[in-house]
N, C-alpha and C. Protein backbone atom coordinates (compact mmCIF):
# COMPACT_ATOMS: atom_id res chain seq x y z
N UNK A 1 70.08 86.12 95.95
CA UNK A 1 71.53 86.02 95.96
C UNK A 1 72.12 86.20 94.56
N UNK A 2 71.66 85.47 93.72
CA UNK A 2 71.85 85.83 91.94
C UNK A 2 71.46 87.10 91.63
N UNK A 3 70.84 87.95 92.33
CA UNK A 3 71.17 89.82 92.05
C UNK A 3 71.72 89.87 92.51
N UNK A 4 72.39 89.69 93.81
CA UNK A 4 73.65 90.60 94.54
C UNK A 4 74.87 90.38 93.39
N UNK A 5 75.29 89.06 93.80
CA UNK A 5 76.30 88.69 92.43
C UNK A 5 76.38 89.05 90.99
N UNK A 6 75.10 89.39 90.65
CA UNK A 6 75.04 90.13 89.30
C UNK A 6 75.49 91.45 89.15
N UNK A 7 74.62 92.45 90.25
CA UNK A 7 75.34 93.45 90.84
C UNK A 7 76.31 93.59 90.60
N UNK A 8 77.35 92.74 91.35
CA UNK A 8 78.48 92.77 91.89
C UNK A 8 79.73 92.88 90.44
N UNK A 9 78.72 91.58 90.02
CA UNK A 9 79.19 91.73 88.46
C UNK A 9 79.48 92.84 87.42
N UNK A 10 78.34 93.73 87.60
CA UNK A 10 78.15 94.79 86.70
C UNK A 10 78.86 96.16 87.25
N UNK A 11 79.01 96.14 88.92
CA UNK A 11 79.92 97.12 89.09
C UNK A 11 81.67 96.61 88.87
N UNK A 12 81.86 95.36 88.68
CA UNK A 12 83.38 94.95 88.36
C UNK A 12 83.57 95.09 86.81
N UNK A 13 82.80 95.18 86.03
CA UNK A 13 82.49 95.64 84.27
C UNK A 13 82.87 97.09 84.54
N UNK A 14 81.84 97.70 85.49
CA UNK A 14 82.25 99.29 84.93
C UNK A 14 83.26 99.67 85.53
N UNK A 15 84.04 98.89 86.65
CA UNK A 15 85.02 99.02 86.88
C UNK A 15 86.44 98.53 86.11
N UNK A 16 86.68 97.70 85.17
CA UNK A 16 87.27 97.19 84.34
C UNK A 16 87.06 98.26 83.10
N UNK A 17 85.94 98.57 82.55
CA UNK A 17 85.56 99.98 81.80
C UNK A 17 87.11 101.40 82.20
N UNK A 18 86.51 101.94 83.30
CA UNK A 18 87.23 102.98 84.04
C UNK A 18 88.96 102.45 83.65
N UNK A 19 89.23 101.43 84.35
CA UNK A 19 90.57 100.89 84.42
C UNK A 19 91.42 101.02 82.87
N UNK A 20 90.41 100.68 81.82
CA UNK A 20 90.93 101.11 80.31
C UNK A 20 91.15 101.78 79.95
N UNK A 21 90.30 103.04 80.67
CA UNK A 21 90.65 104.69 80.15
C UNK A 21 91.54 104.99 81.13
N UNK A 22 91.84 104.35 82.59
CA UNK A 22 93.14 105.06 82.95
C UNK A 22 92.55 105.62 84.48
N UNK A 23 91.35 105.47 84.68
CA UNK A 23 90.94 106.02 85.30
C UNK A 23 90.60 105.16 86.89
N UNK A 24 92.18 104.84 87.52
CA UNK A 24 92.20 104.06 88.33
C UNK A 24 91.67 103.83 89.39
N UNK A 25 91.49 105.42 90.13
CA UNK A 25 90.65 105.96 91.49
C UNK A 25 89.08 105.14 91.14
N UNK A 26 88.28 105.75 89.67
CA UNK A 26 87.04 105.31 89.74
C UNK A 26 86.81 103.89 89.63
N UNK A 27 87.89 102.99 89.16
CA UNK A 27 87.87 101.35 88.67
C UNK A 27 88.11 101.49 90.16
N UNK A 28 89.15 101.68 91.27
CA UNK A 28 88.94 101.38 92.76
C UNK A 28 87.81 101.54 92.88
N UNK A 29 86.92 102.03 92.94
CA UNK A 29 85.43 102.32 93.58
C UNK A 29 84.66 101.70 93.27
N UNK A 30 84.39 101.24 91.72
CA UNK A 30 83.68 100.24 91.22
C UNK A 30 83.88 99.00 92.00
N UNK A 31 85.47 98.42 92.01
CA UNK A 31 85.91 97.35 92.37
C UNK A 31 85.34 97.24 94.18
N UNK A 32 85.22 98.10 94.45
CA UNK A 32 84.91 98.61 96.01
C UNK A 32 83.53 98.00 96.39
N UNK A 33 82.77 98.84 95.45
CA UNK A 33 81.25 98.38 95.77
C UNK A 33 81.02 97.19 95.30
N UNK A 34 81.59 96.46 93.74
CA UNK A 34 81.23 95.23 93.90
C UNK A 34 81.73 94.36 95.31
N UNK A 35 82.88 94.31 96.06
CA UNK A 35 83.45 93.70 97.02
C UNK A 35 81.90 93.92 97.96
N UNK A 36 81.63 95.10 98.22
CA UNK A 36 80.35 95.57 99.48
C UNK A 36 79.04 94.32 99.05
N UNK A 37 78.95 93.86 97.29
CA UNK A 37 77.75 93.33 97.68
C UNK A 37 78.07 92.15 98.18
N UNK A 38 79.17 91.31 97.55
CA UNK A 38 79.61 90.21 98.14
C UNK A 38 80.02 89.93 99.54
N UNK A 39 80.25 90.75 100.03
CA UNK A 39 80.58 90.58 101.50
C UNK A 39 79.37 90.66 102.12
N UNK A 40 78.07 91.28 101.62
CA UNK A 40 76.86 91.72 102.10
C UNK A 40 75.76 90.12 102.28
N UNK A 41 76.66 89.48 101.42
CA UNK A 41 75.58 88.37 100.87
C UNK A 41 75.28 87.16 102.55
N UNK A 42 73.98 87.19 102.78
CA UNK A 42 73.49 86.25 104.17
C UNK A 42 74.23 84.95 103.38
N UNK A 43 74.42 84.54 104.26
CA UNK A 43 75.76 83.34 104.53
C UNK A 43 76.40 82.72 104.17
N UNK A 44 77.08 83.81 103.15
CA UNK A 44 78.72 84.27 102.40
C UNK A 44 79.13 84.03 103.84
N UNK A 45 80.68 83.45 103.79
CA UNK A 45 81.52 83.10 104.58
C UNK A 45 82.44 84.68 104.74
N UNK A 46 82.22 85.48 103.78
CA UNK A 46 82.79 86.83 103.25
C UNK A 46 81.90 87.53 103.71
N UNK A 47 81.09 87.83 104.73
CA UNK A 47 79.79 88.60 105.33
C UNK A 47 80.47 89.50 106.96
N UNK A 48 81.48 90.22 105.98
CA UNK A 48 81.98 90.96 107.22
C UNK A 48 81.39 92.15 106.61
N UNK A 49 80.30 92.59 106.14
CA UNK A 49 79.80 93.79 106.21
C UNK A 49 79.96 94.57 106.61
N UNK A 50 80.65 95.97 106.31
CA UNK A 50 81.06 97.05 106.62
C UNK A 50 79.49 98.35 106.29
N UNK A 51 79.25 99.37 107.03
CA UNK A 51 78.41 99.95 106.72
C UNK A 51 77.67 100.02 105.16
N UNK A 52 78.99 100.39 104.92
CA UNK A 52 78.26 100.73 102.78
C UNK A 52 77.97 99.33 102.59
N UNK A 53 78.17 98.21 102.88
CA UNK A 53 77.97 96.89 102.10
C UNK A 53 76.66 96.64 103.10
N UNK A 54 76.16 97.25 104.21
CA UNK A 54 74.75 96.92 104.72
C UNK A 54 73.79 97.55 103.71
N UNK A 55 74.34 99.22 103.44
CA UNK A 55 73.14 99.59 102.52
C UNK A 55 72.92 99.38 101.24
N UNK A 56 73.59 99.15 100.71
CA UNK A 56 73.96 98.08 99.62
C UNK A 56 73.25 97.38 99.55
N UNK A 57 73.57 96.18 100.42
CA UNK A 57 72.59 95.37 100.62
C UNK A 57 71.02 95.26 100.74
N UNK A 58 70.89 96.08 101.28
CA UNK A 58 69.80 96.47 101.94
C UNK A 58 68.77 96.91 100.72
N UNK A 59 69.41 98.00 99.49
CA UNK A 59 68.70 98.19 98.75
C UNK A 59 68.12 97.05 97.82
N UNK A 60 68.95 95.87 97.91
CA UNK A 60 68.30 94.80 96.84
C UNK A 60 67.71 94.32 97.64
N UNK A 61 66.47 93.52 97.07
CA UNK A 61 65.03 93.03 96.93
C UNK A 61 65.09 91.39 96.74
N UNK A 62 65.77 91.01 97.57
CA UNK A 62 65.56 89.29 97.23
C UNK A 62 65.75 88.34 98.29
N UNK A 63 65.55 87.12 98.21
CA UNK A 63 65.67 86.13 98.98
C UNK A 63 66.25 85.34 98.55
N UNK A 64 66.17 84.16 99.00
CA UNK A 64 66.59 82.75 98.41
C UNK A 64 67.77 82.61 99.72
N UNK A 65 68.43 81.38 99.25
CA UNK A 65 69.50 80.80 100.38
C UNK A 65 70.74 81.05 98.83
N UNK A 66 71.88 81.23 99.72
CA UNK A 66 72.80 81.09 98.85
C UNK A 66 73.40 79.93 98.78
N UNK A 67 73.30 78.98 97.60
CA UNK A 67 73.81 77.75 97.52
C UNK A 67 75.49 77.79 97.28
N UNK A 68 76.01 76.29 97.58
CA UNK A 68 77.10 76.04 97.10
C UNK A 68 77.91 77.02 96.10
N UNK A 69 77.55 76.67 95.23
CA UNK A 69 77.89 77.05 94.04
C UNK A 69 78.09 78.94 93.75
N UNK A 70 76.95 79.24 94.39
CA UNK A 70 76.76 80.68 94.25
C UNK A 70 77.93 81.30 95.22
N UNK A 71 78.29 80.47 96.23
CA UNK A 71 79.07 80.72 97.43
C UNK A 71 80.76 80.71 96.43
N UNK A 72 81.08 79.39 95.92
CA UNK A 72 82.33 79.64 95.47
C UNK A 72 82.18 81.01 94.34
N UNK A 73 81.63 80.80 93.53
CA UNK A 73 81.09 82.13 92.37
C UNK A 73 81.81 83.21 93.23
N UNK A 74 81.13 83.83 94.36
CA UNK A 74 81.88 84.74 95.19
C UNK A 74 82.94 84.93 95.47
N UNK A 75 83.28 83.74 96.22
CA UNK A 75 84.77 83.60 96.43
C UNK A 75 85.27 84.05 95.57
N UNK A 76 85.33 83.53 94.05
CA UNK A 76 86.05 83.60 93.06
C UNK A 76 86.22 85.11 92.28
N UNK A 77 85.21 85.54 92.49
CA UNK A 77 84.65 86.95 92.57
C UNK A 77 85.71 88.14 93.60
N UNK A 78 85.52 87.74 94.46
CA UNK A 78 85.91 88.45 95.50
C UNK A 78 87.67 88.36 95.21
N UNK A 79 88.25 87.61 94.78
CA UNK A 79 89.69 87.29 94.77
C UNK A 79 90.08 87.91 93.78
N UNK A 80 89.19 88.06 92.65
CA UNK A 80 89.56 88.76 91.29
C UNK A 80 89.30 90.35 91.86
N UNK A 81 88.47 90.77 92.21
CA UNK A 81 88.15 91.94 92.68
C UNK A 81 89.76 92.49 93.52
N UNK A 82 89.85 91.99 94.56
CA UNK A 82 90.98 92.19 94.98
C UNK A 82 92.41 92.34 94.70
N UNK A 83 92.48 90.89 93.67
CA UNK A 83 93.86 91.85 92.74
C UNK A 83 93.47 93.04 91.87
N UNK A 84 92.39 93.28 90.95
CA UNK A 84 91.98 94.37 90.49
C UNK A 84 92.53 95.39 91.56
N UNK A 85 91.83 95.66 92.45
CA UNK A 85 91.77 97.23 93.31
C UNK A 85 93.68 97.18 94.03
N UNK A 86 94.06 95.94 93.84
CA UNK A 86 95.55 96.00 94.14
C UNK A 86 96.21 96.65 92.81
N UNK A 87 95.79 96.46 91.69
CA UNK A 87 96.53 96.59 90.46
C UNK A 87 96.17 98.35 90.12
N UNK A 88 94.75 98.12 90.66
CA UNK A 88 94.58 99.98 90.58
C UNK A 88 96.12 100.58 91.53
N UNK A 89 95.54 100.50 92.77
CA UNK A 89 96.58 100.93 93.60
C UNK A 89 98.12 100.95 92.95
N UNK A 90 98.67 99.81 92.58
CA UNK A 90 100.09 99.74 91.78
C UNK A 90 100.18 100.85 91.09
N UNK A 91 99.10 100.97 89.48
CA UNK A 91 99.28 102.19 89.07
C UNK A 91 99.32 102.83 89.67
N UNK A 92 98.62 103.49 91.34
CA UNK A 92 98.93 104.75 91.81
C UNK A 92 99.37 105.33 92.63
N UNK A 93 100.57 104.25 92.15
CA UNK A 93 101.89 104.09 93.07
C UNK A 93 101.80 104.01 94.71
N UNK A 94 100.87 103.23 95.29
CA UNK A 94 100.78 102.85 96.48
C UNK A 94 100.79 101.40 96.98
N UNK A 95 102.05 101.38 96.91
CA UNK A 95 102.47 99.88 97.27
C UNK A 95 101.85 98.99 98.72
N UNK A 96 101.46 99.93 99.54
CA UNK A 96 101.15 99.52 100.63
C UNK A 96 99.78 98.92 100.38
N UNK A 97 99.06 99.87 99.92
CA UNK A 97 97.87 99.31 100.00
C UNK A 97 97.59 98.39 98.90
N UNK A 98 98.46 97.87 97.58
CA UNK A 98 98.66 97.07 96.70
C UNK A 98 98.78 96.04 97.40
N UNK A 99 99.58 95.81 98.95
CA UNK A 99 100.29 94.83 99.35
C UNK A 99 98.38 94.10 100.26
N UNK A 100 98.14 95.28 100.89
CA UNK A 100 96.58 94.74 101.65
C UNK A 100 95.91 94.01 100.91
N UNK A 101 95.97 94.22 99.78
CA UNK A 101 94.82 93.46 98.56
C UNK A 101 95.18 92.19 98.10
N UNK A 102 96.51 92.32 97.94
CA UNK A 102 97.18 90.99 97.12
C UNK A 102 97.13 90.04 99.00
N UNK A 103 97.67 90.14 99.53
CA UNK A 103 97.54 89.70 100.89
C UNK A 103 95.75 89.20 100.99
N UNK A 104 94.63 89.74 100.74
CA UNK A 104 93.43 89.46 101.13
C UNK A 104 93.26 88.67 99.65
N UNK A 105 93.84 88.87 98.96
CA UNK A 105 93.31 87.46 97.75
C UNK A 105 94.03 86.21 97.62
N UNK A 106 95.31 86.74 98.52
CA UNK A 106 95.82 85.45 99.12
C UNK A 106 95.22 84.52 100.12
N UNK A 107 94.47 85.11 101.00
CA UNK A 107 93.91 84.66 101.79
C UNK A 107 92.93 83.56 101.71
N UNK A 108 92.23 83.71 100.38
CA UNK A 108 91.54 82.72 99.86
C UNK A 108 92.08 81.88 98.97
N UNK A 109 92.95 82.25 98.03
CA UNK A 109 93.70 81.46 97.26
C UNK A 109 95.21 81.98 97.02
N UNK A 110 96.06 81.12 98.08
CA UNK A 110 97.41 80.99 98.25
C UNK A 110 98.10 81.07 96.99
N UNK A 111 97.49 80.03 95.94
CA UNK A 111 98.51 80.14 94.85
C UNK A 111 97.87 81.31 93.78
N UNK A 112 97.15 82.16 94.13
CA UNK A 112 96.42 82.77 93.04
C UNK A 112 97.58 84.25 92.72
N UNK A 113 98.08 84.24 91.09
CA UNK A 113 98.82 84.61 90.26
C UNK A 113 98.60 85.90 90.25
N UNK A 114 98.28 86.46 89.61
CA UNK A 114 98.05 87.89 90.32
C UNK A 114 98.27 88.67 91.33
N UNK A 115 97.63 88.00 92.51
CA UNK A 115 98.22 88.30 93.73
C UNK A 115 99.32 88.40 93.90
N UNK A 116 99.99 87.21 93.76
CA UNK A 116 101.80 87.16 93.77
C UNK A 116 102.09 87.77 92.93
N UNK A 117 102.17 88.50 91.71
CA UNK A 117 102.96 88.77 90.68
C UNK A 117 102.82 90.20 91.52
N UNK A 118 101.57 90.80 91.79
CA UNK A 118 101.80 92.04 91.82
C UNK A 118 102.07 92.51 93.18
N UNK A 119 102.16 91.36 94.53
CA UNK A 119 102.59 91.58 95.08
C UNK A 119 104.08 91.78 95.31
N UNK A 120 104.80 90.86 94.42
CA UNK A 120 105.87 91.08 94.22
C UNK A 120 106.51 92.42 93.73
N UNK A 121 105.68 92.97 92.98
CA UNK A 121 106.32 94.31 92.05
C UNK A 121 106.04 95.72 93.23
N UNK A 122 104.85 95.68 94.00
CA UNK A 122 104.72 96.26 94.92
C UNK A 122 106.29 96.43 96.09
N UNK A 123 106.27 95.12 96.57
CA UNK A 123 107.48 94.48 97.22
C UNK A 123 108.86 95.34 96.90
N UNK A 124 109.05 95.14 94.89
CA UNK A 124 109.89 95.71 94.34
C UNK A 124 110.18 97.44 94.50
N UNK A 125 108.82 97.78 94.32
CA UNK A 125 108.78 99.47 94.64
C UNK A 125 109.01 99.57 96.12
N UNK A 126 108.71 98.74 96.92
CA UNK A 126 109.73 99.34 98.29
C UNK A 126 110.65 99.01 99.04
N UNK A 127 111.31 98.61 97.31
CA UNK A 127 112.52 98.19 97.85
C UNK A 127 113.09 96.86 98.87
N UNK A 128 112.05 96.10 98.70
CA UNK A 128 111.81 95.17 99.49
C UNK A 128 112.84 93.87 98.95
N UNK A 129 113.43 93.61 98.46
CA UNK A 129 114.55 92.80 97.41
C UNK A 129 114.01 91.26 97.67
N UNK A 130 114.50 91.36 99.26
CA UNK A 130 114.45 89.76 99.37
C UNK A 130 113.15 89.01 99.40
N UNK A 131 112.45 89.81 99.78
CA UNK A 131 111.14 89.41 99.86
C UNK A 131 110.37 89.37 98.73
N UNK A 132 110.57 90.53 98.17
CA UNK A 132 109.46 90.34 96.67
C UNK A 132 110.23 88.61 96.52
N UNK A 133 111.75 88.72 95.83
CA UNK A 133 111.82 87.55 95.26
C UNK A 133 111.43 86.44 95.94
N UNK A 134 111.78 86.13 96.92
CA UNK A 134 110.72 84.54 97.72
C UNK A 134 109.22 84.77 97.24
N UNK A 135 108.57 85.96 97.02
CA UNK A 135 107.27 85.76 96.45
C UNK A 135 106.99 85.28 95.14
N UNK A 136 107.94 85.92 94.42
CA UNK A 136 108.10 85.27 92.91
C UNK A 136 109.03 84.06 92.69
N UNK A 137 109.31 83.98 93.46
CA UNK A 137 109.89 82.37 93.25
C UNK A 137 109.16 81.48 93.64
N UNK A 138 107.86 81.79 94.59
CA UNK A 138 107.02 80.83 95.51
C UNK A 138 105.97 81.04 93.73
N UNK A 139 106.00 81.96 93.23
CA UNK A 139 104.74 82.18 92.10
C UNK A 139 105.40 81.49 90.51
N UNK A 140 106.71 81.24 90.59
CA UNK A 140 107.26 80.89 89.69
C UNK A 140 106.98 79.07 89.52
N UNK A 141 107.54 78.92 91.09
CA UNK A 141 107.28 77.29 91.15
C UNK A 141 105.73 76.73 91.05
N UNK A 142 104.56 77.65 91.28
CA UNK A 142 103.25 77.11 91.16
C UNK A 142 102.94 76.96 90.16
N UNK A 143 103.00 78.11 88.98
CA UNK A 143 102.71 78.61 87.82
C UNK A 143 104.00 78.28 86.54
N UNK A 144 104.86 77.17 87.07
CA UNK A 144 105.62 77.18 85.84
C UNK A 144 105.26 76.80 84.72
N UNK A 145 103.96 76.45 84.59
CA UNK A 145 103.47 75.59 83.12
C UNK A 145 102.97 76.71 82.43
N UNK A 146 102.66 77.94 82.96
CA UNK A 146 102.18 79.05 82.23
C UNK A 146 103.34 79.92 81.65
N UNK A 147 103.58 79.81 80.48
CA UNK A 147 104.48 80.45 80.02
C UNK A 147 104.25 81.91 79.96
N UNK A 148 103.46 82.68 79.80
CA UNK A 148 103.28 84.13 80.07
C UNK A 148 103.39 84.38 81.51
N UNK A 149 102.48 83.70 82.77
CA UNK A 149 103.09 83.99 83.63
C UNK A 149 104.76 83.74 83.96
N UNK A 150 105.36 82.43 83.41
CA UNK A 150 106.70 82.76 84.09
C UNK A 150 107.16 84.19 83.28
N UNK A 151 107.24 84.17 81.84
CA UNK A 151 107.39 85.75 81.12
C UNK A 151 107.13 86.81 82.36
N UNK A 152 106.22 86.80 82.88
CA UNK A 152 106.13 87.88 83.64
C UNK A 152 106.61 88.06 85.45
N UNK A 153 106.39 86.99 85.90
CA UNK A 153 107.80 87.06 86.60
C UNK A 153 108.90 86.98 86.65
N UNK A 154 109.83 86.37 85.34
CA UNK A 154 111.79 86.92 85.23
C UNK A 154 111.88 88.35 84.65
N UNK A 155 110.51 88.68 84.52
CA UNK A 155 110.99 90.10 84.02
C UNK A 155 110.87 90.85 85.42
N UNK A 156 110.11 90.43 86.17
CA UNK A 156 109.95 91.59 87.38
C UNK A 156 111.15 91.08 88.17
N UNK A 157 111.58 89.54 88.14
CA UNK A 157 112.94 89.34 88.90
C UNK A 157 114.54 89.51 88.50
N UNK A 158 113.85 90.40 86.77
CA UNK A 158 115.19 90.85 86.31
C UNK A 158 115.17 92.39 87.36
N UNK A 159 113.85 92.79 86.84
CA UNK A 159 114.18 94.20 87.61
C UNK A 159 115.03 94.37 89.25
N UNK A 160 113.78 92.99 89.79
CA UNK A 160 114.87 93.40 91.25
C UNK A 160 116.63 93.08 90.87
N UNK A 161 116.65 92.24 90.03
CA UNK A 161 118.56 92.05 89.93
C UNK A 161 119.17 93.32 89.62
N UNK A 162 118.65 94.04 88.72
CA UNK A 162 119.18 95.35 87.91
C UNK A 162 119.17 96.01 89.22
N UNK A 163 118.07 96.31 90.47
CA UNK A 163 118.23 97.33 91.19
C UNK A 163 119.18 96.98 92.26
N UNK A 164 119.26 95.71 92.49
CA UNK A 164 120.45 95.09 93.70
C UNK A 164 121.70 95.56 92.97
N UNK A 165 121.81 95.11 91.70
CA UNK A 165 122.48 95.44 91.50
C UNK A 165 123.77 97.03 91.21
N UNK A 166 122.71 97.65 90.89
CA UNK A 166 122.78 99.66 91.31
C UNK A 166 122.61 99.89 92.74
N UNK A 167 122.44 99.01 93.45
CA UNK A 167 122.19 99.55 95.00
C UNK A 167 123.83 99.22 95.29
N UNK A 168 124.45 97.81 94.49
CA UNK A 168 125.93 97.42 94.98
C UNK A 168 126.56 98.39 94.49
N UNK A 169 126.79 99.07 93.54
CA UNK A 169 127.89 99.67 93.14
C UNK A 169 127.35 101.04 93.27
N UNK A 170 126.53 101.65 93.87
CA UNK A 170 126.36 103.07 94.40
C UNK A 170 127.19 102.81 95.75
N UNK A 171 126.99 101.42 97.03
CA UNK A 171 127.25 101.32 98.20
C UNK A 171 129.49 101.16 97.52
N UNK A 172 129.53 101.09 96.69
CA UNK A 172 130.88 100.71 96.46
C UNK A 172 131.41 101.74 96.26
N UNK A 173 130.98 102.97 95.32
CA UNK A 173 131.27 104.21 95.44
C UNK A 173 131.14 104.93 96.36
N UNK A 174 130.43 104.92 97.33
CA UNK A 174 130.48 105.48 98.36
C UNK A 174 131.60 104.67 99.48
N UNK A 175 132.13 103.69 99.57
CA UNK A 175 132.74 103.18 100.54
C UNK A 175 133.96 103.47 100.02
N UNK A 176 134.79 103.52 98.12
CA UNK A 176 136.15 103.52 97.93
C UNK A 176 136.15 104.84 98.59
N UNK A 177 135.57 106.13 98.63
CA UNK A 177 136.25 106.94 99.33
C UNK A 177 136.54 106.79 100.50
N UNK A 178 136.24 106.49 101.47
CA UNK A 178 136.06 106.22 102.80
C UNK A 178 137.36 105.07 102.68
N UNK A 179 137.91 104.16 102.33
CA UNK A 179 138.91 103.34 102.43
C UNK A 179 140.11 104.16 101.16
N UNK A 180 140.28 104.81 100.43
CA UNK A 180 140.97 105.03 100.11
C UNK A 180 141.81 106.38 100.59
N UNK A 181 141.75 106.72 101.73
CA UNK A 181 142.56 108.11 102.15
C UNK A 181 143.56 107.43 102.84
């Protein structure tokens, strides 16, 4: 079980690698296969094995039981992984599938920062107003002792104000004509 996770480890490195140079598609893939070994792992609670995470699996060489400990390791693993391949996605401009990721690292940890921040900005790119903000306000109230995180959510909840706000006075220009004839 301490190779799979190591594994798992070393493809989230060369995926963090990729992500520096820009190179978001290949940091998704990295981030991908580490997710395959962890999900691969015998009785990971995360053992929804999808084909590639059987052979994956399959190629490492070990036994043992996976203890406690090795089990949260994963978890913790697996949640970081997931905002990663959400944050790829953001850069490449696919909000939807930004939203699947931050959503599945929510899943394990509700208040986990990342998730929310970038689900929110996702939210923001589609235009989603009300909703991003209940997300960043739900991420504001968990995380207020972190001063970089709040930094980084009033800036993404300035943006949604700036765009409500250009959405009001485009809808205002378009309506004085319509009432003024």
């Amino acid at each position: 079980m301490a190779e799979r996770l190591a594994k798992a480890q070393g493809h989230k490195d060369e995926g963090n690698t990729f992500f520096k140079d820009k190179k978001y598609s290949r940091a998704k893939s990295c981030y991908g296969k580490a997710l395959a070994y962890i999900k691969a792992m015998p009785g990971s609670k995360r053992n929804t094995v999808p084909d590639m995470a059987k052979m994956l699996a399959s190629r490492t060489d070990e036994g043992g039981a996976l203890t406690e400990e090795m089990d949260e390791e994963a978890k913790q693993l697996e949640i970081v992984l997931h905002q990663n391949i959400a944050l790829c996605y953001l850069k490449m401009n696919e909000p939807q599938e930004t939203l699947k990721h931050c959503d599945l690292a929510l899943q394990s940890d509700s208040k986990a920062l990342k998730a929310l921040l970038r689900k929110g900005q996702a939210l923001l790119s589609l235009k989603r107003h009300e909703k991003a903000r209940e997300v960043l306000e739900f991420a504001l109230s968990e995380h207020k002792n972190d001063l970089s995180a709040v930094a980084a959510i009033n800036t993404v909840l300035s943006l949604i104000a700036k765009e409500e706000k250009e959405e009001t006075l485009l809808e205002k220009q378009r309506f004085r004509g319509i009432f003024s004839k």
